[in-house]
N, C-alpha and C. Protein backbone atom coordinates (compact mmCIF):
# COMPACT_ATOMS: atom_id res chain seq x y z
N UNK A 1 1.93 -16.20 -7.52
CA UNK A 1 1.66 -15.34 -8.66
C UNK A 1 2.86 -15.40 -9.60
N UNK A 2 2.72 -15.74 -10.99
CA UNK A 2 3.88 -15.66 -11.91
C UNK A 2 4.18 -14.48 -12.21
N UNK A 3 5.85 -14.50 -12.57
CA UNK A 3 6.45 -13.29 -12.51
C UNK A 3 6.16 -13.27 -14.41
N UNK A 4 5.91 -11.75 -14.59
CA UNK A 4 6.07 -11.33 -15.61
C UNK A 4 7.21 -10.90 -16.74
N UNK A 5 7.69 -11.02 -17.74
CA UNK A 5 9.11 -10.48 -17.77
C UNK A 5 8.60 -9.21 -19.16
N UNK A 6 9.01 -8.71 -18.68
CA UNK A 6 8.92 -7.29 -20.03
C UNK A 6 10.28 -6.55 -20.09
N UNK A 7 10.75 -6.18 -21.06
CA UNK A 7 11.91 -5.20 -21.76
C UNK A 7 12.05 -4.37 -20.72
N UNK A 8 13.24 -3.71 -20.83
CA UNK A 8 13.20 -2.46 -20.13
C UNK A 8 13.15 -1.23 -21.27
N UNK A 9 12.77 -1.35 -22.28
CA UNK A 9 12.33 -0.15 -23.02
C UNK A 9 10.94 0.10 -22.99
N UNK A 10 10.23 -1.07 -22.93
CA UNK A 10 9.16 -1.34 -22.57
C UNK A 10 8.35 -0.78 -21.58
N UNK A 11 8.94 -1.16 -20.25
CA UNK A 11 8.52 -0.68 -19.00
C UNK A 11 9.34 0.84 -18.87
N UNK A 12 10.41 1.25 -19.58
CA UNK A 12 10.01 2.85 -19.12
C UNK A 12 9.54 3.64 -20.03
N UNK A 13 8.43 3.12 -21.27
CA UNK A 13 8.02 3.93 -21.66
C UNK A 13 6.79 3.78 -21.22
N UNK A 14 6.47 2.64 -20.26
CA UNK A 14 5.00 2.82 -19.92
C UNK A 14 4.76 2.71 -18.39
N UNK A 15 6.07 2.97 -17.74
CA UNK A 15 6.27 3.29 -16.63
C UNK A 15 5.21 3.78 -15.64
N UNK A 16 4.84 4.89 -15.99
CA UNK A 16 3.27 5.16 -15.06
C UNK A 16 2.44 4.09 -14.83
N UNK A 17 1.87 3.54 -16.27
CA UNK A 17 0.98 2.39 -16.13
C UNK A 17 1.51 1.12 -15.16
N UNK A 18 2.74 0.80 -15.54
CA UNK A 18 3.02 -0.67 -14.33
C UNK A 18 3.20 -0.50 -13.06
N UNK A 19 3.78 1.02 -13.07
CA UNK A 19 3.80 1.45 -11.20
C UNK A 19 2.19 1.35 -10.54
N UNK A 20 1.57 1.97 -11.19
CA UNK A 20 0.20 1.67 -10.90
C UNK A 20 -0.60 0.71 -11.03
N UNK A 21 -0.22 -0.01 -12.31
CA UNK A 21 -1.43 -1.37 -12.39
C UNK A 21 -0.65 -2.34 -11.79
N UNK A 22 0.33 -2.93 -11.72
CA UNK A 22 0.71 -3.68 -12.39
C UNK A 22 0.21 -4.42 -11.00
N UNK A 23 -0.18 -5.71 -10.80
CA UNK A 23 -0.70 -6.46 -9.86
C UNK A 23 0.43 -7.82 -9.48
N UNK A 24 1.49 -7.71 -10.34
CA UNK A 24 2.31 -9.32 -9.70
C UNK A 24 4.02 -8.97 -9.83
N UNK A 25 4.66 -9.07 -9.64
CA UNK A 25 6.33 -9.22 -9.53
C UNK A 25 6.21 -8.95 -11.53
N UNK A 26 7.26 -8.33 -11.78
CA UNK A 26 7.52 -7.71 -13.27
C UNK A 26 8.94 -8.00 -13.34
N UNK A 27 9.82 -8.60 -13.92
CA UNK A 27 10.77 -9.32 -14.66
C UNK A 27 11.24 -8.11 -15.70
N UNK A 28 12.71 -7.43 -15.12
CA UNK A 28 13.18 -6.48 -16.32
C UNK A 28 13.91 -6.90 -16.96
N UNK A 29 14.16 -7.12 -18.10
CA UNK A 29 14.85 -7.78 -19.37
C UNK A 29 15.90 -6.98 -19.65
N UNK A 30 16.95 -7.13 -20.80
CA UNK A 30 17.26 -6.57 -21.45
C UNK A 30 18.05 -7.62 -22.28
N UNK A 31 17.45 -7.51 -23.42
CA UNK A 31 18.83 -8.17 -24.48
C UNK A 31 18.31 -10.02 -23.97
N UNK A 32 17.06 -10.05 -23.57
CA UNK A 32 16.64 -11.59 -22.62
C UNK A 32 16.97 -11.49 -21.20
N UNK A 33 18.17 -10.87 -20.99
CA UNK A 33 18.70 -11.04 -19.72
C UNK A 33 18.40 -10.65 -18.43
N UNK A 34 17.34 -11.17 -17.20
CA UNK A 34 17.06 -10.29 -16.73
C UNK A 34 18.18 -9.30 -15.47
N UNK A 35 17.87 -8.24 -15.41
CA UNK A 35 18.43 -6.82 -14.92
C UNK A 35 17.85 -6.73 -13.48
N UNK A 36 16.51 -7.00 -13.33
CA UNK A 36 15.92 -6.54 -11.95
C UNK A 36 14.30 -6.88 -11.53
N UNK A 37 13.97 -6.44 -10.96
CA UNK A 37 12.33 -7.03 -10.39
C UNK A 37 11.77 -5.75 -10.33
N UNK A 38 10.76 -5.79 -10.78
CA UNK A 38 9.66 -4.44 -10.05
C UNK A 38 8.52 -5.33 -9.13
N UNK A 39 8.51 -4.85 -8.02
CA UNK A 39 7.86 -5.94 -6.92
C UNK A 39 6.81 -4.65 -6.40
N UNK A 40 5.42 -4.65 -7.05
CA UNK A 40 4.78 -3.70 -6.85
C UNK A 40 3.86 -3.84 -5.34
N UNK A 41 3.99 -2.74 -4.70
CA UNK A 41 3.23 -2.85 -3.06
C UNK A 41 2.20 -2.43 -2.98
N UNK A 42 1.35 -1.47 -4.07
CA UNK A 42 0.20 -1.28 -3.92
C UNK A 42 -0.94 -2.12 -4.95
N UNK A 43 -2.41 -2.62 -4.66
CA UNK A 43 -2.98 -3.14 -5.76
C UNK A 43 -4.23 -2.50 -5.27
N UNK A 44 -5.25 -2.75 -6.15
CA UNK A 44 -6.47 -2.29 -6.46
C UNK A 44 -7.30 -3.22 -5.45
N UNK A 45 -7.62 -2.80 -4.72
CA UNK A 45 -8.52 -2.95 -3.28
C UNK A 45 -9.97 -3.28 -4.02
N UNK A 46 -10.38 -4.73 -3.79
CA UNK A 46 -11.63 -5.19 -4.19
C UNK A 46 -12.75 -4.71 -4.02
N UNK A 47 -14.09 -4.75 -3.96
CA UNK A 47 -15.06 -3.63 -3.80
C UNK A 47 -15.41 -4.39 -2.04
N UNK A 48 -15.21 -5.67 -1.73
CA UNK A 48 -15.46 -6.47 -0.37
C UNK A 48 -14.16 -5.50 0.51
N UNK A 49 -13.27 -5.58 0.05
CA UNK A 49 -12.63 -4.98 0.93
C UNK A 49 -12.25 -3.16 0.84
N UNK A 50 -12.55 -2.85 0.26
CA UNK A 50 -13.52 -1.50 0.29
C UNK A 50 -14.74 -1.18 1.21
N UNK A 51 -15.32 -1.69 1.21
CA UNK A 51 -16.52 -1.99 2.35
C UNK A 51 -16.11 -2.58 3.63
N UNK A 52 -14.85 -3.06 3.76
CA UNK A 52 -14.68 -4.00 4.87
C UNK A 52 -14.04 -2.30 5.45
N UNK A 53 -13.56 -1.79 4.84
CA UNK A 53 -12.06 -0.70 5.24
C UNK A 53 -13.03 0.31 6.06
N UNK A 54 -14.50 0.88 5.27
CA UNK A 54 -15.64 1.73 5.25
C UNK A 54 -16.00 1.52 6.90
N UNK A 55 -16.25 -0.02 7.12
CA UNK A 55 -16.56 -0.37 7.83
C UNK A 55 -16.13 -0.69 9.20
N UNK A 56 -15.09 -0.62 9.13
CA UNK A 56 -13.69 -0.49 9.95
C UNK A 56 -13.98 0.72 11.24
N UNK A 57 -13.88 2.26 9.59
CA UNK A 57 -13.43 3.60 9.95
C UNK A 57 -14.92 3.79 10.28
N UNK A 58 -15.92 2.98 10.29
CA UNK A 58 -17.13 3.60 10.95
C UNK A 58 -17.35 3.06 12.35
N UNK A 59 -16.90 2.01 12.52
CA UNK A 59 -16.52 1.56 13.93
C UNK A 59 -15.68 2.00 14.99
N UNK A 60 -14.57 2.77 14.45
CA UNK A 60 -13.37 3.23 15.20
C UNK A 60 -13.93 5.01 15.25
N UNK A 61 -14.88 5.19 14.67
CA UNK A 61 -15.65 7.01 14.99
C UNK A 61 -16.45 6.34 15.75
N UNK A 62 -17.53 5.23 15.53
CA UNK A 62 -18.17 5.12 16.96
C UNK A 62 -17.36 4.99 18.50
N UNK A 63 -16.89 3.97 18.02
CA UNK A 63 -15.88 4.05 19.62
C UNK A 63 -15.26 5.20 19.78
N UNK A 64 -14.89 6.13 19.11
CA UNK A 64 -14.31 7.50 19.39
C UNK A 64 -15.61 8.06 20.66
N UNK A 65 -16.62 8.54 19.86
CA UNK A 65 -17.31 9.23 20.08
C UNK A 65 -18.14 8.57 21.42
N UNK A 66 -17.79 6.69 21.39
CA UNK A 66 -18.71 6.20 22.72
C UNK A 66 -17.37 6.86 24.19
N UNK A 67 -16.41 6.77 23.46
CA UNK A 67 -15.29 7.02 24.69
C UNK A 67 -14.82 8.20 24.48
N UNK A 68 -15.35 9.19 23.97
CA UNK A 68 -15.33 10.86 23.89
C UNK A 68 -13.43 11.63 23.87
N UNK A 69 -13.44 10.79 22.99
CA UNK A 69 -11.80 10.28 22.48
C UNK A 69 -11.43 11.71 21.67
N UNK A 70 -10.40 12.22 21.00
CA UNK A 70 -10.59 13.21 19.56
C UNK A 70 -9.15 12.18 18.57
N UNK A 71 -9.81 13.11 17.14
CA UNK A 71 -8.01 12.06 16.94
C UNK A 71 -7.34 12.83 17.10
N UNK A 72 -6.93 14.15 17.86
CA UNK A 72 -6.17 14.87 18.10
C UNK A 72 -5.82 13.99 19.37
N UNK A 73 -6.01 13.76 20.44
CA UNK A 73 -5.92 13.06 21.35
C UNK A 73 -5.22 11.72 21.02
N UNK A 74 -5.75 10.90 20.40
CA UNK A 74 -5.34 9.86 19.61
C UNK A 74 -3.82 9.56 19.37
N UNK A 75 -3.39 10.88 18.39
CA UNK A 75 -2.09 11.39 17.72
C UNK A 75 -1.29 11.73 18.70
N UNK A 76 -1.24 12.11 19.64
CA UNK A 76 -0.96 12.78 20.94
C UNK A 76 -0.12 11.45 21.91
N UNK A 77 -1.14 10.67 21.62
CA UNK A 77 -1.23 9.21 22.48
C UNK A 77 -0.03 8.26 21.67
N UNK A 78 -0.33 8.37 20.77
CA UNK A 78 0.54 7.42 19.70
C UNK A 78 2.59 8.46 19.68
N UNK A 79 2.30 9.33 19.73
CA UNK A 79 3.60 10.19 19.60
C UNK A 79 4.37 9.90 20.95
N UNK A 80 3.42 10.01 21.96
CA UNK A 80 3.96 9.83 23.13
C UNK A 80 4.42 8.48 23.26
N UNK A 81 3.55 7.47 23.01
CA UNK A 81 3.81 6.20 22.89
C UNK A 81 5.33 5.71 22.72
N UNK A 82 5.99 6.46 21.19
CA UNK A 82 6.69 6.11 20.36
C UNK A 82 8.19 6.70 20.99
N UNK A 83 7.96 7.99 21.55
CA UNK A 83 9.05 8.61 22.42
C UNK A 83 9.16 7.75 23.12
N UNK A 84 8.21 7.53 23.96
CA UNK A 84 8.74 6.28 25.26
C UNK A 84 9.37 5.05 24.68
N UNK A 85 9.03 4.58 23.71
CA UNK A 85 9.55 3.24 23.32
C UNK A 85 10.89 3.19 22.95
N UNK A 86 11.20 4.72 22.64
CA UNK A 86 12.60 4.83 22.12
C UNK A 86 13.47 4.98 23.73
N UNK A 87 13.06 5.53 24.32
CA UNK A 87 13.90 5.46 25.28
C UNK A 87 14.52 3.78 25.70
């Protein structure tokens, strides 16, 4: 994915918008020179994988409910997990 380069007057006056849209590595300028990267971690989840995610969390309530599981139980399981690992 090519990196983008935009101003930095630029990007903090429209700051909201690139934290949120922005879909590829962003190039901060100043004066030409670049200053820094905005390397964005979230993007807009396709409508396939939207459905894939749907489809996921409807599988993991069935198996809940085939193995009479709670996610309180679950959370419980995973905490404990994580204590032990630290030891």
């Amino acid at each position: 994915m090519a990196t983008q380069s935009i101003g930095i007057r630029e990007f903090r006056d429209k700051l909201a918008t690139y934290l949120l849209q922005s879909e590829g590595p962003l190039a901060i300028t100043r004066h030409g020179d670049t200053i820094g990267y905005y390397l964005p971690t979230r993007r807009k989840r396709t409508e396939a994988e939207k459905k894939a995610l749907e489809e996921a969390a409807l599988r993991v309530q069935q198996d809940m409910i085939a193995h009479d599981v709670t996610e309180d139980e679950i959370i419980e399981d995973f905490k404990r997990l994580r204590r032990e690992g630290r030891k």
